[in-house]
PDB file of N, CA and C in Angstrom:
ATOM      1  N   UNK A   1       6.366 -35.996  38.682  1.00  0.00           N
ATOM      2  CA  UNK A   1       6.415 -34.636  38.175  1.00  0.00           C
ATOM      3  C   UNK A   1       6.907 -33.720  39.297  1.00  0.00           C
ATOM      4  N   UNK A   2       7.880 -33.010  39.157  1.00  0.00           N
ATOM      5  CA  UNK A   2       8.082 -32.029  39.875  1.00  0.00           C
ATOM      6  C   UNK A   2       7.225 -31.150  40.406  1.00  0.00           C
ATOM      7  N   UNK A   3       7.294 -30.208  41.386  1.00  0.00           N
ATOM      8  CA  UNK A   3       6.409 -28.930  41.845  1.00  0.00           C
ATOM      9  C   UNK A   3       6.764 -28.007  40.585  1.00  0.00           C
ATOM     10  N   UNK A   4       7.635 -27.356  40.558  1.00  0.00           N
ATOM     11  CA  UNK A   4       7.676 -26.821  39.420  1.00  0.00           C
ATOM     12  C   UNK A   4       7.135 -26.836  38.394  1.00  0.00           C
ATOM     13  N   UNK A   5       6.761 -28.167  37.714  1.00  0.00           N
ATOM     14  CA  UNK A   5       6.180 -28.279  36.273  1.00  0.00           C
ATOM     15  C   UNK A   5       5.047 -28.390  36.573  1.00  0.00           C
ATOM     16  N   UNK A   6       4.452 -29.270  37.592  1.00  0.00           N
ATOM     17  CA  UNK A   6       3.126 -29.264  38.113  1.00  0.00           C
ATOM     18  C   UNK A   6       2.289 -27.604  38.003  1.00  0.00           C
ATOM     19  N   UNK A   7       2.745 -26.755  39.311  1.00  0.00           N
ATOM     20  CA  UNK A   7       2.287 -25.567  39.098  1.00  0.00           C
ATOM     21  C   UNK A   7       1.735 -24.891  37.846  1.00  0.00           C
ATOM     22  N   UNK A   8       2.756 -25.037  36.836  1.00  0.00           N
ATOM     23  CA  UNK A   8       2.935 -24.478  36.044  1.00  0.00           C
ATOM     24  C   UNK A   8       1.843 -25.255  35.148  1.00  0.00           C
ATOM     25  N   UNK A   9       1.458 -26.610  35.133  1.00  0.00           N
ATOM     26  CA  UNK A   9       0.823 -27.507  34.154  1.00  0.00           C
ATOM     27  C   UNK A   9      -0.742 -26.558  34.720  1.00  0.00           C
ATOM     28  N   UNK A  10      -0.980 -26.679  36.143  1.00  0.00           N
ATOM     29  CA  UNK A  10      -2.466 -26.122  36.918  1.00  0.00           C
ATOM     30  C   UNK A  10      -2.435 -24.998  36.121  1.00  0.00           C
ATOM     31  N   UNK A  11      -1.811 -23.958  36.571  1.00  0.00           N
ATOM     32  CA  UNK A  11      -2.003 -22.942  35.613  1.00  0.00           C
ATOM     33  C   UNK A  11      -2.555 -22.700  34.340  1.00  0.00           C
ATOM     34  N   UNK A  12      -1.792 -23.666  33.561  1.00  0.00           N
ATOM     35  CA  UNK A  12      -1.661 -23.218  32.086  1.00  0.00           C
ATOM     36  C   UNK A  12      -3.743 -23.729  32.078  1.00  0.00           C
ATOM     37  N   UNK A  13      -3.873 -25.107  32.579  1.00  0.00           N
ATOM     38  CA  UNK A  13      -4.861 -25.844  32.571  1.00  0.00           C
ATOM     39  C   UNK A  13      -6.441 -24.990  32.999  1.00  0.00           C
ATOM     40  N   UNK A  14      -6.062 -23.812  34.342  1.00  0.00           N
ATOM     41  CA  UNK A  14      -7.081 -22.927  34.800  1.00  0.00           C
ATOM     42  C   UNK A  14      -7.225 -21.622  33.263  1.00  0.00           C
ATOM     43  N   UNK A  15      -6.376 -21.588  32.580  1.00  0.00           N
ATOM     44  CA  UNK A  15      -6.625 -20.418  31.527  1.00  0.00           C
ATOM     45  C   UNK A  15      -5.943 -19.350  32.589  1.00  0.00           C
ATOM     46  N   UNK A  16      -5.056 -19.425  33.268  1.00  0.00           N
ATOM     47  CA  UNK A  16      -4.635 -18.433  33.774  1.00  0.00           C
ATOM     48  C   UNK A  16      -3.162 -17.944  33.582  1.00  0.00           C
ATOM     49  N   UNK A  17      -2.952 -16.525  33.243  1.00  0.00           N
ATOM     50  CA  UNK A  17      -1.252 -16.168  32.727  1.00  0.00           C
ATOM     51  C   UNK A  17      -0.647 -15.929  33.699  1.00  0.00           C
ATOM     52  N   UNK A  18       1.227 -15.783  33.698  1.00  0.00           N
ATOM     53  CA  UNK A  18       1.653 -15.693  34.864  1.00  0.00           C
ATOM     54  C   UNK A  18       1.222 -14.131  35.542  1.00  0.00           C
ATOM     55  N   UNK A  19       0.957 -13.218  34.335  1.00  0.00           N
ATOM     56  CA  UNK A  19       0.386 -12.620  35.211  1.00  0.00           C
ATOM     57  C   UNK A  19      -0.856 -11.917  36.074  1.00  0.00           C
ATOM     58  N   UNK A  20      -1.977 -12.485  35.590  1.00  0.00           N
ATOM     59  CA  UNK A  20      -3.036 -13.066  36.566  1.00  0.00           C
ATOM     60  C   UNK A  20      -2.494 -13.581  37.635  1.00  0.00           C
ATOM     61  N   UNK A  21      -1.561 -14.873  38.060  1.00  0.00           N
ATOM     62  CA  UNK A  21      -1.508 -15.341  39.050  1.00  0.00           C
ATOM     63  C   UNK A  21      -0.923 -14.156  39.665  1.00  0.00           C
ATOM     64  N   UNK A  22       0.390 -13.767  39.251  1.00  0.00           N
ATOM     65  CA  UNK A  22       0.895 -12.253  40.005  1.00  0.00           C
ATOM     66  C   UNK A  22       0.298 -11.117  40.787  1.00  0.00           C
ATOM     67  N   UNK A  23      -0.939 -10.832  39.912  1.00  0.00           N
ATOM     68  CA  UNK A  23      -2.171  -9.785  40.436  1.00  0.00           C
ATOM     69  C   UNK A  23      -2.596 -10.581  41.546  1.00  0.00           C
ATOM     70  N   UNK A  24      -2.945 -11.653  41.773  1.00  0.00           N
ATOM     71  CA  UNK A  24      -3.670 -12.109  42.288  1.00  0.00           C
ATOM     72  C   UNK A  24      -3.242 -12.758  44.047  1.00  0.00           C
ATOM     73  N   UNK A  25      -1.921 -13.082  43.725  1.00  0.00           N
ATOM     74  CA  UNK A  25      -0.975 -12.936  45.019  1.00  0.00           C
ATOM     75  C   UNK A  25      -0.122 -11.746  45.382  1.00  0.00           C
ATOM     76  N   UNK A  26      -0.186 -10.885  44.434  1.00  0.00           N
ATOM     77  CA  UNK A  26       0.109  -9.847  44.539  1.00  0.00           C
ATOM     78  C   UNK A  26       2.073  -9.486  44.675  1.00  0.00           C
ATOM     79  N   UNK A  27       2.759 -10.542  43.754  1.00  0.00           N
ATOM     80  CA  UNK A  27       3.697 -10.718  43.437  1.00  0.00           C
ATOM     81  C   UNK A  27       4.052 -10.221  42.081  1.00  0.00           C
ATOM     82  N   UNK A  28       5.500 -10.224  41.359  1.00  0.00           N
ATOM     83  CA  UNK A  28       5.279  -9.729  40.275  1.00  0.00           C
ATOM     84  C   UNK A  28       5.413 -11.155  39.228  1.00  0.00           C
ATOM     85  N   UNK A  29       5.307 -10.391  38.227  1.00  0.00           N
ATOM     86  CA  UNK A  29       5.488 -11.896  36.678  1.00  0.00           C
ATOM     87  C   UNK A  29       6.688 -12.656  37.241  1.00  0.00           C
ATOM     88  N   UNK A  30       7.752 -11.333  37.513  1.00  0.00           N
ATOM     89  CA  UNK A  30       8.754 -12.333  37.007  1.00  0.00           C
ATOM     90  C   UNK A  30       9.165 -13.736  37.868  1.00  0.00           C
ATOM     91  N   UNK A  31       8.131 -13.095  39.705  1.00  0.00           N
ATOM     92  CA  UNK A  31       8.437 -14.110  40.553  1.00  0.00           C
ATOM     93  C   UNK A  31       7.741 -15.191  40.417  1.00  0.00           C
ATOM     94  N   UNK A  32       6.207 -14.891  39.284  1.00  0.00           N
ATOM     95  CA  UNK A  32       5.781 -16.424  39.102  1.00  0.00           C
ATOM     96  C   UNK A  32       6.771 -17.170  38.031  1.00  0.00           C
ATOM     97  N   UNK A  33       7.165 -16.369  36.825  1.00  0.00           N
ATOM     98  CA  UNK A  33       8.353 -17.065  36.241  1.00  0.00           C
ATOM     99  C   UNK A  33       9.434 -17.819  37.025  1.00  0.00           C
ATOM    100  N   UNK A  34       9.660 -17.234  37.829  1.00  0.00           N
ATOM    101  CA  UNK A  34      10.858 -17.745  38.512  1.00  0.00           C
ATOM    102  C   UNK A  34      10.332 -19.170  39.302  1.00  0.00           C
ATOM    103  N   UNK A  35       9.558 -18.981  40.201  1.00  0.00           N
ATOM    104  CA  UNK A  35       9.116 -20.436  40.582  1.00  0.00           C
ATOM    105  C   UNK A  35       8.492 -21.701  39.642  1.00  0.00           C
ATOM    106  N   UNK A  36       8.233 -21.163  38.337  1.00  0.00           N
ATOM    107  CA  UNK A  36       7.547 -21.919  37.395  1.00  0.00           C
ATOM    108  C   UNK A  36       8.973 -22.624  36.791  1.00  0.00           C
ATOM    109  N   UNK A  37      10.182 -21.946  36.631  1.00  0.00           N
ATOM    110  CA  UNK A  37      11.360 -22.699  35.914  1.00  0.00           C
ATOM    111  C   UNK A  37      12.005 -22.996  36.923  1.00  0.00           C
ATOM    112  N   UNK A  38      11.652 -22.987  38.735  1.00  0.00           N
ATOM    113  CA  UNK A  38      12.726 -23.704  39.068  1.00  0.00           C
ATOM    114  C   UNK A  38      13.865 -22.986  39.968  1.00  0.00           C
ATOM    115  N   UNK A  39      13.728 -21.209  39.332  1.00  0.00           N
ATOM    116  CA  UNK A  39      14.954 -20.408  39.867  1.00  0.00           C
ATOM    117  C   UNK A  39      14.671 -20.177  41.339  1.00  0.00           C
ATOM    118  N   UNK A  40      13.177 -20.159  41.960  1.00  0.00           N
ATOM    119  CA  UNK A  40      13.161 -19.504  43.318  1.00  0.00           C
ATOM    120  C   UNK A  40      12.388 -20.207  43.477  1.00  0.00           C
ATOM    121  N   UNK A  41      12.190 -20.361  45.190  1.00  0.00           N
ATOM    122  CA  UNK A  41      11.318 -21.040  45.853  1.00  0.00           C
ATOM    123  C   UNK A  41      10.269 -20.240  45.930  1.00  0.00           C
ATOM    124  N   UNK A  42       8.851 -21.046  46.237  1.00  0.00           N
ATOM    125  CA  UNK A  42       7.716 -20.090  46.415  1.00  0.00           C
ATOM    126  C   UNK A  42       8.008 -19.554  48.049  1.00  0.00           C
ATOM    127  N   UNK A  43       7.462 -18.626  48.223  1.00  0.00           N
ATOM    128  CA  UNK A  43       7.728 -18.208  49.901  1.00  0.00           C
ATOM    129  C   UNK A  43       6.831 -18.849  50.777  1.00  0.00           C
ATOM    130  N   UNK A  44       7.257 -19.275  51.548  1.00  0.00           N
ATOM    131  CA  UNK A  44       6.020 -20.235  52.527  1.00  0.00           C
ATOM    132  C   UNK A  44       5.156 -19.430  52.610  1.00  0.00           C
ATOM    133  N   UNK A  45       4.788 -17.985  52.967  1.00  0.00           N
ATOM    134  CA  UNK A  45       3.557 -17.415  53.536  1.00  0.00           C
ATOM    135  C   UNK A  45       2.834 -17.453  52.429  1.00  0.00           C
ATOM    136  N   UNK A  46       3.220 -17.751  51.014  1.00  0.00           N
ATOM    137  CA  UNK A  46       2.120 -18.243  49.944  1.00  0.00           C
ATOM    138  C   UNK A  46       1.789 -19.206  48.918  1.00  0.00           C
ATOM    139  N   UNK A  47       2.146 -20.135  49.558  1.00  0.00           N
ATOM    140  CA  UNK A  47       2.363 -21.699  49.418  1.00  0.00           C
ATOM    141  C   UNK A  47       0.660 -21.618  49.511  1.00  0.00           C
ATOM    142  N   UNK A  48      -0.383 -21.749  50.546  1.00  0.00           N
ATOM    143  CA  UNK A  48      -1.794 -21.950  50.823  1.00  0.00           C
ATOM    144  C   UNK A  48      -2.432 -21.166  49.649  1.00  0.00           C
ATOM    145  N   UNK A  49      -1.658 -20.001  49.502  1.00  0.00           N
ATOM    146  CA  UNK A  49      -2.881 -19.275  48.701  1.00  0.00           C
ATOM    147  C   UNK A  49      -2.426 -19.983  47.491  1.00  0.00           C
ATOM    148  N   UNK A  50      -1.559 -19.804  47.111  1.00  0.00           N
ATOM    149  CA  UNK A  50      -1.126 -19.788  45.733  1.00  0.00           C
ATOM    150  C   UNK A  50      -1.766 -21.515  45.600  1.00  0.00           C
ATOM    151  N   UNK A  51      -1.649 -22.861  46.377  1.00  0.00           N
ATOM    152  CA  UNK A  51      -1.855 -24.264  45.964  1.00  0.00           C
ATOM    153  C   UNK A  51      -3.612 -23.993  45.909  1.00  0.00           C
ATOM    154  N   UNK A  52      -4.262 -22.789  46.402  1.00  0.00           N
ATOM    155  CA  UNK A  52      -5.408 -22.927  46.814  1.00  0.00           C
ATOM    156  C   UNK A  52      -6.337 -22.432  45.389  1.00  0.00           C
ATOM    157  N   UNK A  53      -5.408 -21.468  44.638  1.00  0.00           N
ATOM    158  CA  UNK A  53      -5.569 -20.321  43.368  1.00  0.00           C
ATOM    159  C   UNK A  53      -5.656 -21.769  42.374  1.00  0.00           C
ATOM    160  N   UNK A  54      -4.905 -22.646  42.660  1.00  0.00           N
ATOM    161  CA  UNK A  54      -4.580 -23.691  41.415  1.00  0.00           C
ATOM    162  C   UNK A  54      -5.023 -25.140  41.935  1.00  0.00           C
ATOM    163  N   UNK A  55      -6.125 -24.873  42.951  1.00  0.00           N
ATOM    164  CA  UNK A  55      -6.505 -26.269  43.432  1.00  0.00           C
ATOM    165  C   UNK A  55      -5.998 -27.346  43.028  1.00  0.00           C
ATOM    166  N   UNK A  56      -4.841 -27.253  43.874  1.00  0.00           N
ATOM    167  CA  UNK A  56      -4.381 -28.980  44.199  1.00  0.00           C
ATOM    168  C   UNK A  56      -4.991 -29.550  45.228  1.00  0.00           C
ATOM    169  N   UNK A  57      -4.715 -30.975  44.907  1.00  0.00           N
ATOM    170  CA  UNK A  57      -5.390 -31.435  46.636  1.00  0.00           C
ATOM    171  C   UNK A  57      -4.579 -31.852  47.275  1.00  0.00           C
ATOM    172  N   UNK A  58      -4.949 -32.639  48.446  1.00  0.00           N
ATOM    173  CA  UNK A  58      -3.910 -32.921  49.716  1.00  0.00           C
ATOM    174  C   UNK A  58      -2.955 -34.173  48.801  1.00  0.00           C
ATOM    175  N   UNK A  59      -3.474 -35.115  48.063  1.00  0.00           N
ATOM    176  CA  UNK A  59      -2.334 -35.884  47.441  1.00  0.00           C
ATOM    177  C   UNK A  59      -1.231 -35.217  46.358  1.00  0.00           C
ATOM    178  N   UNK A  60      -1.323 -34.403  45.488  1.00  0.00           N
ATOM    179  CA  UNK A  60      -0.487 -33.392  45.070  1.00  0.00           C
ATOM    180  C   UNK A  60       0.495 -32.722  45.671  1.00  0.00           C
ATOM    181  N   UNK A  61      -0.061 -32.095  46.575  1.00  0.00           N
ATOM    182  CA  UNK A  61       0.365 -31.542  47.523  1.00  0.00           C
ATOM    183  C   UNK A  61       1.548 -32.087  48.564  1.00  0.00           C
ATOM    184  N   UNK A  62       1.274 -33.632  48.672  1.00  0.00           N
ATOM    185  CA  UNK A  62       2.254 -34.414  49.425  1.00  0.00           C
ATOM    186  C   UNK A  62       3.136 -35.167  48.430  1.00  0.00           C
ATOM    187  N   UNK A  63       2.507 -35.434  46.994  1.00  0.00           N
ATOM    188  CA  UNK A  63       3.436 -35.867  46.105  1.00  0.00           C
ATOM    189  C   UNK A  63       4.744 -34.675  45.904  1.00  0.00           C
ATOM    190  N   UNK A  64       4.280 -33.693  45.650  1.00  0.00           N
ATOM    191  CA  UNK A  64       5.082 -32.728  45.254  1.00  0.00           C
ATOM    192  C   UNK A  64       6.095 -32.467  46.540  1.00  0.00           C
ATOM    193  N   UNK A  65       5.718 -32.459  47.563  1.00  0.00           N
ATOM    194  CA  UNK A  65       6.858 -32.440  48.533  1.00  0.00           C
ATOM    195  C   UNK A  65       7.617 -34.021  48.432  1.00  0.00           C
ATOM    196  N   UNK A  66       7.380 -34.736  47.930  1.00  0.00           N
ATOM    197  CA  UNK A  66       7.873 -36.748  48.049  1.00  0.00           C
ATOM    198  C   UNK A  66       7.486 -37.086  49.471  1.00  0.00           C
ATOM    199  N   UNK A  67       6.306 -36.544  50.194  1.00  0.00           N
ATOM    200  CA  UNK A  67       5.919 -37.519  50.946  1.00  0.00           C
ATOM    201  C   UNK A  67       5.140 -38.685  50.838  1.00  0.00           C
ATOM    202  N   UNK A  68       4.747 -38.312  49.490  1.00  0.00           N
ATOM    203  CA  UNK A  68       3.944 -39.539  48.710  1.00  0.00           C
ATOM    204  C   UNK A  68       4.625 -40.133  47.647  1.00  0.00           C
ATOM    205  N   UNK A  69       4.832 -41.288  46.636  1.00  0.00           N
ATOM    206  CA  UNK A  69       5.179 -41.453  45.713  1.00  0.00           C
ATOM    207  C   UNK A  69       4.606 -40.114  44.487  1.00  0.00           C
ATOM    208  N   UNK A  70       5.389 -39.962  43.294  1.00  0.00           N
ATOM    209  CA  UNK A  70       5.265 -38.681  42.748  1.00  0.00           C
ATOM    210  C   UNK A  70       4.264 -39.338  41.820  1.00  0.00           C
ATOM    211  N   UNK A  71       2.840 -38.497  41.666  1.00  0.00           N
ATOM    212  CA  UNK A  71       1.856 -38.980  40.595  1.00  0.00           C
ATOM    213  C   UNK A  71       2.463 -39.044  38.996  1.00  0.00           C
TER     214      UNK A  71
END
């Protein structure tokens, strides 16, 4: 599974909308849209919060980069 769809699967799974997550990193909708389909990268300085908002763990986390085989 991609990062992309992943994110987006945590999300949907916490009951949370894109824009809750937005408020909450303090980004707007459209930039969680945008990383959810793919168009933009998340910005490193909120990579921690944001994997932390949607508890992944350290194997996710390394799948989704392919340092692990992809779950």
């Amino acid at each position: 599974m991609k990062l992309y769809e992943l994110i987006k699967q945590k999300r949907e799974n916490k009951r949370l909308t894109q824009e809750d997550v937005a408020q909450i990193l303090n980004v707007t909708r459209q930039s969680v849209q945008n990383w959810e389909n793919n168009k933009r990268a998340i910005p490193n300085e909120l990579l921690a919060e944001y994997f932390s908002l949607l508890e992944f763990n350290a194997h996710e986390v390394l799948s989704a980069f392919d340092f692990l085989e992809n779950i």
